[in-house]
C-alpha atoms as a PDB file:
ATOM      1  CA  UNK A   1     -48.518   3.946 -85.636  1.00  0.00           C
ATOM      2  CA  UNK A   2     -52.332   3.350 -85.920  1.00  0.00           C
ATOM      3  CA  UNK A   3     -55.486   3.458 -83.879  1.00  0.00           C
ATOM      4  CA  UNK A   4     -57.672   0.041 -84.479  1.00  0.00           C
ATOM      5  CA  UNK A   5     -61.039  -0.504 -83.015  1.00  0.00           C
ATOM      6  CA  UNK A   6     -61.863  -4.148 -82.533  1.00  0.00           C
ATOM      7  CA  UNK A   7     -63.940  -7.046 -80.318  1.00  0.00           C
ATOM      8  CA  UNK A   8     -62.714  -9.713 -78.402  1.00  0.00           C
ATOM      9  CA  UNK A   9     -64.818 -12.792 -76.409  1.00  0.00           C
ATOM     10  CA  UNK A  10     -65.755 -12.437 -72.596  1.00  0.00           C
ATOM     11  CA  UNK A  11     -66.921 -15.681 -71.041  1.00  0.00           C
ATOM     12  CA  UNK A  12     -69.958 -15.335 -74.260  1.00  0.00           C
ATOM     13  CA  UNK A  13     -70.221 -11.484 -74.548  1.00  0.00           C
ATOM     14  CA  UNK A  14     -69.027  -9.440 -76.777  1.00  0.00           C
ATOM     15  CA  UNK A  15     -66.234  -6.534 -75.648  1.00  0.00           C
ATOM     16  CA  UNK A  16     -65.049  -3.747 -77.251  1.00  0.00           C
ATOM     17  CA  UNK A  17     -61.231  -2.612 -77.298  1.00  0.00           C
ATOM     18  CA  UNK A  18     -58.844  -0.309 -78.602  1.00  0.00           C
ATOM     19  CA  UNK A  19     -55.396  -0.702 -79.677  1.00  0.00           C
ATOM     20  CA  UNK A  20     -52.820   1.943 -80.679  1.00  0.00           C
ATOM     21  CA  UNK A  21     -50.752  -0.187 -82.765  1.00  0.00           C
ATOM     22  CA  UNK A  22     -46.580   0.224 -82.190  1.00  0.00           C
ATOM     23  CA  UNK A  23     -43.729  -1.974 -83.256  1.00  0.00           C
ATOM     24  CA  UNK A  24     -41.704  -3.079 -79.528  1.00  0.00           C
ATOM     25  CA  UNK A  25     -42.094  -6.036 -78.451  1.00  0.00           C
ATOM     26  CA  UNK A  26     -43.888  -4.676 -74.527  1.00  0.00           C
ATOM     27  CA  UNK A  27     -46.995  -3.692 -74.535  1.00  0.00           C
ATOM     28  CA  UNK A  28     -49.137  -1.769 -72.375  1.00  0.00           C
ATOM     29  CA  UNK A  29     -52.798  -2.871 -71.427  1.00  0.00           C
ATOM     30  CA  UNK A  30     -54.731  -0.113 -70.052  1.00  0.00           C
ATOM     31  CA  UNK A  31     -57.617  -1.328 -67.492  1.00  0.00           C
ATOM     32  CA  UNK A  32     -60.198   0.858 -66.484  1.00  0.00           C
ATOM     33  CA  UNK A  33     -61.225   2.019 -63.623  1.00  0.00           C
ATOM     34  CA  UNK A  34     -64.541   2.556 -62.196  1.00  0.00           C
ATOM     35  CA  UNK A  35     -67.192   2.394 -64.971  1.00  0.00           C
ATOM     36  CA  UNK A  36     -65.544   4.681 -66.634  1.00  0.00           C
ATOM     37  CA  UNK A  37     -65.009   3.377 -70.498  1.00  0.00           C
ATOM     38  CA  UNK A  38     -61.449   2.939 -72.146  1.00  0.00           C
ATOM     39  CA  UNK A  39     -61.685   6.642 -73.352  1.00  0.00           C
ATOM     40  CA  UNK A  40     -61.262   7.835 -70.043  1.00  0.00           C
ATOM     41  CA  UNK A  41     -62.516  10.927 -68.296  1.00  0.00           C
ATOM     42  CA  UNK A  42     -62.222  14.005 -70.848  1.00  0.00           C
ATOM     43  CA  UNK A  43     -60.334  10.841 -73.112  1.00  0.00           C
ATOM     44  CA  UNK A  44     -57.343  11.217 -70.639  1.00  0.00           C
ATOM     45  CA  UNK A  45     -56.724   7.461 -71.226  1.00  0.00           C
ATOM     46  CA  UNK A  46     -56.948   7.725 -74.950  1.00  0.00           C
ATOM     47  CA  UNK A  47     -54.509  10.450 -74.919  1.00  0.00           C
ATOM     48  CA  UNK A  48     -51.950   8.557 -72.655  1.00  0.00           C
ATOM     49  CA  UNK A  49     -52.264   5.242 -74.801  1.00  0.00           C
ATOM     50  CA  UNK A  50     -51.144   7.829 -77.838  1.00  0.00           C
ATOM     51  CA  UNK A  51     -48.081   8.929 -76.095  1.00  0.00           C
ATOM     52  CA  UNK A  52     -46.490   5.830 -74.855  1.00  0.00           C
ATOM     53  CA  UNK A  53     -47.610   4.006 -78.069  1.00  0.00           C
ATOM     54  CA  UNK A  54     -45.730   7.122 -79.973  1.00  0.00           C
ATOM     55  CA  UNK A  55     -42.311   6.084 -78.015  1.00  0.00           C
ATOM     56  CA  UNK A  56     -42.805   2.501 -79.226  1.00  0.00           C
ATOM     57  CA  UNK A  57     -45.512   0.365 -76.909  1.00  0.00           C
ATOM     58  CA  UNK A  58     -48.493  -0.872 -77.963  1.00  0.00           C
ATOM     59  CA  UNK A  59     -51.596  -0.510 -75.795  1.00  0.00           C
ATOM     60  CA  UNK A  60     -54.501  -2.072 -75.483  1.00  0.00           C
ATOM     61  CA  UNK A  61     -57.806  -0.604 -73.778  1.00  0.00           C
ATOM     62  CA  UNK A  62     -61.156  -2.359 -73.399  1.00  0.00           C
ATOM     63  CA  UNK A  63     -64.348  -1.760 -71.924  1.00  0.00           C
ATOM     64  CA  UNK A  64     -64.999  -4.264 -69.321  1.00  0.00           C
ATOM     65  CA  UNK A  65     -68.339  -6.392 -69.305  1.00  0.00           C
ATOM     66  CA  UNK A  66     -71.653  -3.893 -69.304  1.00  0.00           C
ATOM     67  CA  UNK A  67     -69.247  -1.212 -69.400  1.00  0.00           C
ATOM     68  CA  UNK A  68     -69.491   1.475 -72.524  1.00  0.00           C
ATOM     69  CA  UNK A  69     -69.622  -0.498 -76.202  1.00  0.00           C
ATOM     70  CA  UNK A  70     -69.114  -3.950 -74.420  1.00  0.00           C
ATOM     71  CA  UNK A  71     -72.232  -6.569 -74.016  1.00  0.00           C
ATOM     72  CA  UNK A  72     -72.656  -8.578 -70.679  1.00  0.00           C
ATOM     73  CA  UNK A  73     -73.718  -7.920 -67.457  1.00  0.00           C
ATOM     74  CA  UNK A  74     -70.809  -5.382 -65.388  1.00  0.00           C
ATOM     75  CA  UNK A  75     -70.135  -7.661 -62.285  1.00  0.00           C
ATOM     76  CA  UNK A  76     -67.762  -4.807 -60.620  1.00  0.00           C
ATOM     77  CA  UNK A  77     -63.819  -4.760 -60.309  1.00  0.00           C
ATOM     78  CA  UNK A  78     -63.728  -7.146 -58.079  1.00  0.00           C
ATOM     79  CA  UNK A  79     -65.253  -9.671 -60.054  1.00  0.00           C
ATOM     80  CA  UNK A  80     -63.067  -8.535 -63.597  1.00  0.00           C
ATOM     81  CA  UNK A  81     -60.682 -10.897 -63.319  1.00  0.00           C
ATOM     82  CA  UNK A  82     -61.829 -12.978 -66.174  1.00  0.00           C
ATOM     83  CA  UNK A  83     -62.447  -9.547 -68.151  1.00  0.00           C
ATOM     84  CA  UNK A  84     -58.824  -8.797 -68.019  1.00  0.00           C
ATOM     85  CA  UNK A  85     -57.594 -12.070 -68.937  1.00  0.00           C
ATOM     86  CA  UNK A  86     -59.541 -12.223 -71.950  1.00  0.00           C
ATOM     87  CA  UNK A  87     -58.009  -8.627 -72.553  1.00  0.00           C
ATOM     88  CA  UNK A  88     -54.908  -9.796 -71.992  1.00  0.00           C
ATOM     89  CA  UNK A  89     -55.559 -12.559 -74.760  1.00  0.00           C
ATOM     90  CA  UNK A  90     -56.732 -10.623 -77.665  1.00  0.00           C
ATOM     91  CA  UNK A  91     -53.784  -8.156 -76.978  1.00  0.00           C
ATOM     92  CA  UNK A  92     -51.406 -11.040 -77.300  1.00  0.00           C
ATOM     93  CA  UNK A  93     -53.730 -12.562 -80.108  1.00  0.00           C
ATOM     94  CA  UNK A  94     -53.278  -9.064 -82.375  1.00  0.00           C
ATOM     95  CA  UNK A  95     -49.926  -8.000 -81.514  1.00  0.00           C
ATOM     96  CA  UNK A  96     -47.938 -11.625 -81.866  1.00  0.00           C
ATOM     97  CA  UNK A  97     -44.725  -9.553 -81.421  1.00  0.00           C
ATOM     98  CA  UNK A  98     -45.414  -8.794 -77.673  1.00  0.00           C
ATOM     99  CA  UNK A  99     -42.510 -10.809 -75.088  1.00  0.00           C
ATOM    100  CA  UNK A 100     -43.962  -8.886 -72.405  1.00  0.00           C
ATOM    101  CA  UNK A 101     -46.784  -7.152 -71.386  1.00  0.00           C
ATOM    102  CA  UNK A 102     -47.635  -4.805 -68.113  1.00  0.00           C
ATOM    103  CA  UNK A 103     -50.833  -3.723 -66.622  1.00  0.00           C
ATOM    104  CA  UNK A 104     -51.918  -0.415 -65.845  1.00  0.00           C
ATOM    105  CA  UNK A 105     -54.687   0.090 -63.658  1.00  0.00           C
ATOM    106  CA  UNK A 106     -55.642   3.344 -61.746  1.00  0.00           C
ATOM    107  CA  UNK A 107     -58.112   3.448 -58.399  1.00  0.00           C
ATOM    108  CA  UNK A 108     -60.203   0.193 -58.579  1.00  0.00           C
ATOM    109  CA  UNK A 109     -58.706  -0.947 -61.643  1.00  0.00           C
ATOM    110  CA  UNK A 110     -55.438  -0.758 -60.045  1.00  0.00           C
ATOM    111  CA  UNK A 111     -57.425  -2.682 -57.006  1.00  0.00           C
ATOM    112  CA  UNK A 112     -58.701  -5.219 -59.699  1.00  0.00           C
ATOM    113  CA  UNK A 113     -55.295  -6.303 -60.975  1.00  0.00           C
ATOM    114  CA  UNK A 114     -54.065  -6.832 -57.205  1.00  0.00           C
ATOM    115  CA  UNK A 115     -57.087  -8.973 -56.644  1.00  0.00           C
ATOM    116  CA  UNK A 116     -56.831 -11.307 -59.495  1.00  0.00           C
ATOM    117  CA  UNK A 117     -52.902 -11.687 -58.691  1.00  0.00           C
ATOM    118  CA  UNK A 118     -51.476  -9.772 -61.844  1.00  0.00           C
ATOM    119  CA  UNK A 119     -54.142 -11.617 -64.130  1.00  0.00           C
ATOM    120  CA  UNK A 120     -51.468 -12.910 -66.292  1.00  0.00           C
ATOM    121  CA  UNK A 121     -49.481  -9.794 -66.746  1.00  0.00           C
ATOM    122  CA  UNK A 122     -45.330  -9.558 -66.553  1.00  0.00           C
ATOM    123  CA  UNK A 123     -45.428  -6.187 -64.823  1.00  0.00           C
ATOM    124  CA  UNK A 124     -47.561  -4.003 -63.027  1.00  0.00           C
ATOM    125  CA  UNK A 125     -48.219  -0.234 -62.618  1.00  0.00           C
ATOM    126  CA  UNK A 126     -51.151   0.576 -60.159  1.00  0.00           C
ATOM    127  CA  UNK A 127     -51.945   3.940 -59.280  1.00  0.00           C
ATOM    128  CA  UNK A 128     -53.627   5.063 -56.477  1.00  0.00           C
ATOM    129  CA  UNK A 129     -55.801   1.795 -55.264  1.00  0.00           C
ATOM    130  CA  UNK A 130     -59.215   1.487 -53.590  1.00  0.00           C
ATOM    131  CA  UNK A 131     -59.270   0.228 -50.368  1.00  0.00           C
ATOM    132  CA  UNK A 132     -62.010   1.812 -49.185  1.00  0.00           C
ATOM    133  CA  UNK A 133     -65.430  -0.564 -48.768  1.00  0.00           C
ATOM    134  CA  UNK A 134     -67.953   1.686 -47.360  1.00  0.00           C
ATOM    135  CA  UNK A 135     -68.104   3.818 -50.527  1.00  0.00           C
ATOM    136  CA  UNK A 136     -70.682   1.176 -51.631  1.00  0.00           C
ATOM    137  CA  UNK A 137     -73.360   0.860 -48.988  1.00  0.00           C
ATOM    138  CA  UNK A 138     -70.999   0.783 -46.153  1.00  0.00           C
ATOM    139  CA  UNK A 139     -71.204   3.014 -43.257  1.00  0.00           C
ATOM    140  CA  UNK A 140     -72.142   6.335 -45.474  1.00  0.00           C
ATOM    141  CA  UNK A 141     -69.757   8.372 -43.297  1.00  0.00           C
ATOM    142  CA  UNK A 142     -68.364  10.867 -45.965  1.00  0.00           C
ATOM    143  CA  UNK A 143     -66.054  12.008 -44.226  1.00  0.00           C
ATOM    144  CA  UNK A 144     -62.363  11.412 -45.480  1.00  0.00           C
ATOM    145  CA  UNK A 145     -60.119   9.077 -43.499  1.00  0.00           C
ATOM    146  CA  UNK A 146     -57.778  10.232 -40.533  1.00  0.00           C
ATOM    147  CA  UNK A 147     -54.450   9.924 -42.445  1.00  0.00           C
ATOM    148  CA  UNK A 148     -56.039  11.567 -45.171  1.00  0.00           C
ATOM    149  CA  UNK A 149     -56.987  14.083 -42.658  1.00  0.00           C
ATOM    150  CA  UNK A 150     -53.822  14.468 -41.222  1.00  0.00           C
ATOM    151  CA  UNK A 151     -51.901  14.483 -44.850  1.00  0.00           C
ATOM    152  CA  UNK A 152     -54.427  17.669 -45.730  1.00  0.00           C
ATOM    153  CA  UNK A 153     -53.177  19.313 -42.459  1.00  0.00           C
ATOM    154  CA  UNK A 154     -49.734  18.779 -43.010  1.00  0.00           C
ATOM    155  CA  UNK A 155     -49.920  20.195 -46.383  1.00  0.00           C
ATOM    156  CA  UNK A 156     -51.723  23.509 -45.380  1.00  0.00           C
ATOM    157  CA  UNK A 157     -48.878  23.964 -42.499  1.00  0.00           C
ATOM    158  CA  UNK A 158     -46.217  24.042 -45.160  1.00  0.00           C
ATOM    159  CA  UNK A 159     -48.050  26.304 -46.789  1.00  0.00           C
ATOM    160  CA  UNK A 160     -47.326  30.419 -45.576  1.00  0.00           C
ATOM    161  CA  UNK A 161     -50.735  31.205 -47.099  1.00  0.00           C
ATOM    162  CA  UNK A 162     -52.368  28.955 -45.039  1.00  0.00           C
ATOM    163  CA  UNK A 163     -50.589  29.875 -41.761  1.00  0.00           C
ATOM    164  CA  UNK A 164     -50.885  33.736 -42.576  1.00  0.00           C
ATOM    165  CA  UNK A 165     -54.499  32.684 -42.615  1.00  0.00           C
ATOM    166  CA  UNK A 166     -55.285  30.889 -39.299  1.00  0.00           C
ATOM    167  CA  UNK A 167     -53.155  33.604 -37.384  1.00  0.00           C
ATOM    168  CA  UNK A 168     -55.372  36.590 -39.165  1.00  0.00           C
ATOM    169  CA  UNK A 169     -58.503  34.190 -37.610  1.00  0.00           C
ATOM    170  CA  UNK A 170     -59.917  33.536 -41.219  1.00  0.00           C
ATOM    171  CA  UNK A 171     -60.219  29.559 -40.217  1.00  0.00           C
ATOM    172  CA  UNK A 172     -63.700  28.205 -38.591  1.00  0.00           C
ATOM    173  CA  UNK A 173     -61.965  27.276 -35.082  1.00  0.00           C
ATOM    174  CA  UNK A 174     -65.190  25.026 -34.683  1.00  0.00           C
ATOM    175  CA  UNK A 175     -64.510  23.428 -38.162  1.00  0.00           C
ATOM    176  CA  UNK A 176     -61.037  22.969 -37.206  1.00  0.00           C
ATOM    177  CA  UNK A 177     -61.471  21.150 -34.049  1.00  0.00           C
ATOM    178  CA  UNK A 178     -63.473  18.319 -35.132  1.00  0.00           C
ATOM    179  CA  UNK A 179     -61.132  18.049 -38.025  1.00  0.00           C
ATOM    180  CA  UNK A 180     -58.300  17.501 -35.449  1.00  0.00           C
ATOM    181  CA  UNK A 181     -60.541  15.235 -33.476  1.00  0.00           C
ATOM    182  CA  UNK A 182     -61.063  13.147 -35.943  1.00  0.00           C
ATOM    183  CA  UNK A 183     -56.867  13.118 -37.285  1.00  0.00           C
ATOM    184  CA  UNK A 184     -56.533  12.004 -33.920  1.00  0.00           C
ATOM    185  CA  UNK A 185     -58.082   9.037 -33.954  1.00  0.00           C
ATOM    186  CA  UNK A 186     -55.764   5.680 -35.406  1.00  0.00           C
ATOM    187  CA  UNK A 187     -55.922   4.278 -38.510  1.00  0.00           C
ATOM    188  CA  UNK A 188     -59.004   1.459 -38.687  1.00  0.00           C
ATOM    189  CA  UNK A 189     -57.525  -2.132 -39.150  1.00  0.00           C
ATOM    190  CA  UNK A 190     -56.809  -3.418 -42.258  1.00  0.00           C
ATOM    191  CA  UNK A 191     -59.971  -4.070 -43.555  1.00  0.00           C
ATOM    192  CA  UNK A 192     -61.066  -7.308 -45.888  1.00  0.00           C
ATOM    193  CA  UNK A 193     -60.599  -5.830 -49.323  1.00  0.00           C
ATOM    194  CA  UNK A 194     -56.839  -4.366 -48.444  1.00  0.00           C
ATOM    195  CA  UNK A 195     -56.299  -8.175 -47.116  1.00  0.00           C
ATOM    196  CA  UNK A 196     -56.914  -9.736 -50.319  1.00  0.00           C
ATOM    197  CA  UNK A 197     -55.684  -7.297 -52.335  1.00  0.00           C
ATOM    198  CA  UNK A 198     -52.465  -7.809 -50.403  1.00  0.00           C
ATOM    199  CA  UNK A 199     -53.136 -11.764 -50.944  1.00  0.00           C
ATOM    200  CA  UNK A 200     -53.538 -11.631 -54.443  1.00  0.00           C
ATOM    201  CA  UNK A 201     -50.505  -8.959 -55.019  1.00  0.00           C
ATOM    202  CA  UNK A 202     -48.131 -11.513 -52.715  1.00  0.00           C
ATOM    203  CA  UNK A 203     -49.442 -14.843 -55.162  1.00  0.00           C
ATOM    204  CA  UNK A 204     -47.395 -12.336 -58.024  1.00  0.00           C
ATOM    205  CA  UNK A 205     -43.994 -12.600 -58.843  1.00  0.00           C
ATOM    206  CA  UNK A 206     -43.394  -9.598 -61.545  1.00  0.00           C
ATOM    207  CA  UNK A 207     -41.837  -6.341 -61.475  1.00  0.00           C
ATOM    208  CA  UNK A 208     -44.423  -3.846 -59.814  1.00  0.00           C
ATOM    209  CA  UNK A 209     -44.387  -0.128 -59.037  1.00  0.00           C
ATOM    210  CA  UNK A 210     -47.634   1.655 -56.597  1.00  0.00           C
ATOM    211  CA  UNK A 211     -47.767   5.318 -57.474  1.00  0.00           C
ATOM    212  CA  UNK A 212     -49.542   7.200 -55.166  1.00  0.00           C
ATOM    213  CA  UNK A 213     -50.550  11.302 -55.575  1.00  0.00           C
ATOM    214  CA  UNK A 214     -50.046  12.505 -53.098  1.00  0.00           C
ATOM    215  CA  UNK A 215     -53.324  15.042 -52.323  1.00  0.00           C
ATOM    216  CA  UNK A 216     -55.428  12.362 -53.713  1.00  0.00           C
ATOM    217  CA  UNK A 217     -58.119  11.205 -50.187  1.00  0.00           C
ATOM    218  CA  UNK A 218     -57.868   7.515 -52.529  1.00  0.00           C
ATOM    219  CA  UNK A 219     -53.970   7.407 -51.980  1.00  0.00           C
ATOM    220  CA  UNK A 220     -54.570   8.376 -48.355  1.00  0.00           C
ATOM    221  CA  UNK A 221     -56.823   5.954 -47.926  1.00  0.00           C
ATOM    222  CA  UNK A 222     -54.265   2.887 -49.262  1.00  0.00           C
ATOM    223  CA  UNK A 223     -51.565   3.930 -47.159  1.00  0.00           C
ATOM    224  CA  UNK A 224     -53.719   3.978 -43.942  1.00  0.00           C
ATOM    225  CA  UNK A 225     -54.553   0.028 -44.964  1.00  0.00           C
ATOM    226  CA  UNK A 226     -51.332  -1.180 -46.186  1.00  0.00           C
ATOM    227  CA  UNK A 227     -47.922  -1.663 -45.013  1.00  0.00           C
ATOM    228  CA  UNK A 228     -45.951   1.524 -45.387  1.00  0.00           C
ATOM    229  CA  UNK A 229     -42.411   0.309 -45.622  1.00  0.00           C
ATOM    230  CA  UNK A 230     -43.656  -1.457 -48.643  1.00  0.00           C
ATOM    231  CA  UNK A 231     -40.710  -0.466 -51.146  1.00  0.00           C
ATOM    232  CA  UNK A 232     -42.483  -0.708 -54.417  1.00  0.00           C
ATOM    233  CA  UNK A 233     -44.558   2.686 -53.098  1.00  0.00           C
ATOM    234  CA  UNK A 234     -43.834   6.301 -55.004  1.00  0.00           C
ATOM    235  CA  UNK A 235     -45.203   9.344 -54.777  1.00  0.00           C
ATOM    236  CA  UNK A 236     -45.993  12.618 -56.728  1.00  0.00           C
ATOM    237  CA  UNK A 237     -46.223  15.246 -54.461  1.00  0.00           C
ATOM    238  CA  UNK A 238     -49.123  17.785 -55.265  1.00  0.00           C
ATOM    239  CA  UNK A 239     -50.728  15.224 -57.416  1.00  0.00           C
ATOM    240  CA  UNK A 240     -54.356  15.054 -57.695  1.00  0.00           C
ATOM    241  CA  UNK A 241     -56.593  11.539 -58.178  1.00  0.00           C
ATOM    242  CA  UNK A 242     -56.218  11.550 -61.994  1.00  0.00           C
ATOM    243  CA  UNK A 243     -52.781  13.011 -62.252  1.00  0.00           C
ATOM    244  CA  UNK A 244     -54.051  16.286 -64.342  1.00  0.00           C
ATOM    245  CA  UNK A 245     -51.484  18.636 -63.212  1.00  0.00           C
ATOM    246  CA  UNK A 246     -48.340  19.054 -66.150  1.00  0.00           C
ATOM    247  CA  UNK A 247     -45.988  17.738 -63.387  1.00  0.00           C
ATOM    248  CA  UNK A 248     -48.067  14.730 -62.242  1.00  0.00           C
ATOM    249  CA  UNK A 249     -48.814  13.906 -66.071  1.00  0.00           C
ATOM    250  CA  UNK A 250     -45.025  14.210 -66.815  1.00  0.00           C
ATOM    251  CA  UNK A 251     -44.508  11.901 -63.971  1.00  0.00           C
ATOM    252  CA  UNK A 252     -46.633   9.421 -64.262  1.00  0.00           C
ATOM    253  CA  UNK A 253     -46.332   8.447 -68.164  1.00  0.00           C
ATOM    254  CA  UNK A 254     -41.901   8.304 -66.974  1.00  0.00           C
ATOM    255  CA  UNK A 255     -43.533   5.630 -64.411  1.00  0.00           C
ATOM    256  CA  UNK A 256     -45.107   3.935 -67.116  1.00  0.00           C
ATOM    257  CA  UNK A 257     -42.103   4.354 -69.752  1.00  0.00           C
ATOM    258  CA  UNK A 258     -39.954   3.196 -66.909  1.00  0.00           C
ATOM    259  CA  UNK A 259     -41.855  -0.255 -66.499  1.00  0.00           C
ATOM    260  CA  UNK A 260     -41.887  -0.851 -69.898  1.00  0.00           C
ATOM    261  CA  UNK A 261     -38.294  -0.285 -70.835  1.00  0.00           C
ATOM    262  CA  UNK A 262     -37.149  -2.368 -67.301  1.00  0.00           C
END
């Protein structure tokens, strides 16, 4: 097993990738989320494309158009499609042995592969999507959603700590109110990006698994906008956004060895 650093062609720029080099014949391609580059935050992606390529996989990371060590002009995730395609190409291109390969993509990189349908992937692992279309000059409300809202109260009432707590009167009653307002009120209606993310995950026919942390406000979010007897949802209880805790690691790279070995 080996690390290579290499280019590939974007639609006339220039993108850099990563491959950790492994001899099975399913491969793992790794897109990013956010602007974040193929490293990862604190190299959290480098380190998982080590450990599944160490059990056999090959995977691929890239930095996405304007993203990192890649030339162009960063259009967003929901405009990547063509970025992961052409990922998905040079992966093929320097690993001829792959049969099969799945996508990985976690928050809007996870929303990104929905979008563009699977982008010519066999499998899919998404983790956590973005749904939410305020964040970027929306409504500015900061506030979290009112599942989310309601999934942080539910957790705090299983919790004796946090019970001992509000009957010793060390809560902000005030605080506590509007925060039970606000769980109150529905769900909002689907809104346009959960619609065609649901569009362009219905147009694919692959194997595909939605992990969801559990204490991640992003999760939340996506089960507020999409339909919850959807059977291809799993959760990690206690997990955070990025899946940092030892349990929610463990967990999510079995996810990810379980897609590749199915």
């Amino acid at each position: 097993m080996s690390r290579l650093h290499l280019t590939f062609a974007c639609e006339g720029s220039t993108l850099a990738a990563t491959l950790d080099t492994a001899p099975l014949t399913t491969g793992l391609l790794l897109v990013s989320g956010g602007n974040e580059l193929r490293s990862g935050a604190f190299r959290g992606q480098a380190r998982l494309a080590q450990t599944i390529a160490k059990r056999g996989f090959p995977v691929f990371r890239y930095d996405r158009r304007g993203v990192g060590d890649s030339e162009g002009v960063n259009l967003g995730f929901s405009d990547s499609e063509a970025d992961i395609r052409a990922a998905l190409e040079a992966f093929q291109a320097i690993a001829p042995q792959l049969k099969r390969v799945i996508g990985l993509g976690n928050c809007d990189a996870a929303s990104a592969l929905m979008l563009a349908g699977g982008a010519g992937c066999d499998g899919l692992v998404l983790s956590n999507p973005w749904t939410i279309e305020d964040h970027a000059g929306g409504s500015g409300d900061s506030m979290p959603p009112p599942q989310a809202i309601r999934a942080r109260y539910l957790e705090k009432l299983g919790n004796p700590r946090e019970v001992a707590r509000l009957l010793r009167g060390g809560v902000d009653m005030r605080k506590l109110a509007g925060g039970i307002m606000r769980a109150a009120r529905p769900a909002p209606a689907a809104n346009d990006l959960a619609t065609r993310m649901q569009e362009g995950l219905a147009r694919f026919d692959g194997p595909t698994r939605i992990l969801l942390a559990s204490a991640d406000r992003t999760a939340q979010a996506f089960e507020g906008a999409w339909p919850r007897d959807d059977v291809r949802l799993v959760r990690c209880e206690g997990a955070s956004h990025a899946f940092v805790e030892p349990h929610a690691r463990e967990w999510l790279e079995a996810r990810i060895l379980e897609a590749l070995r199915a």
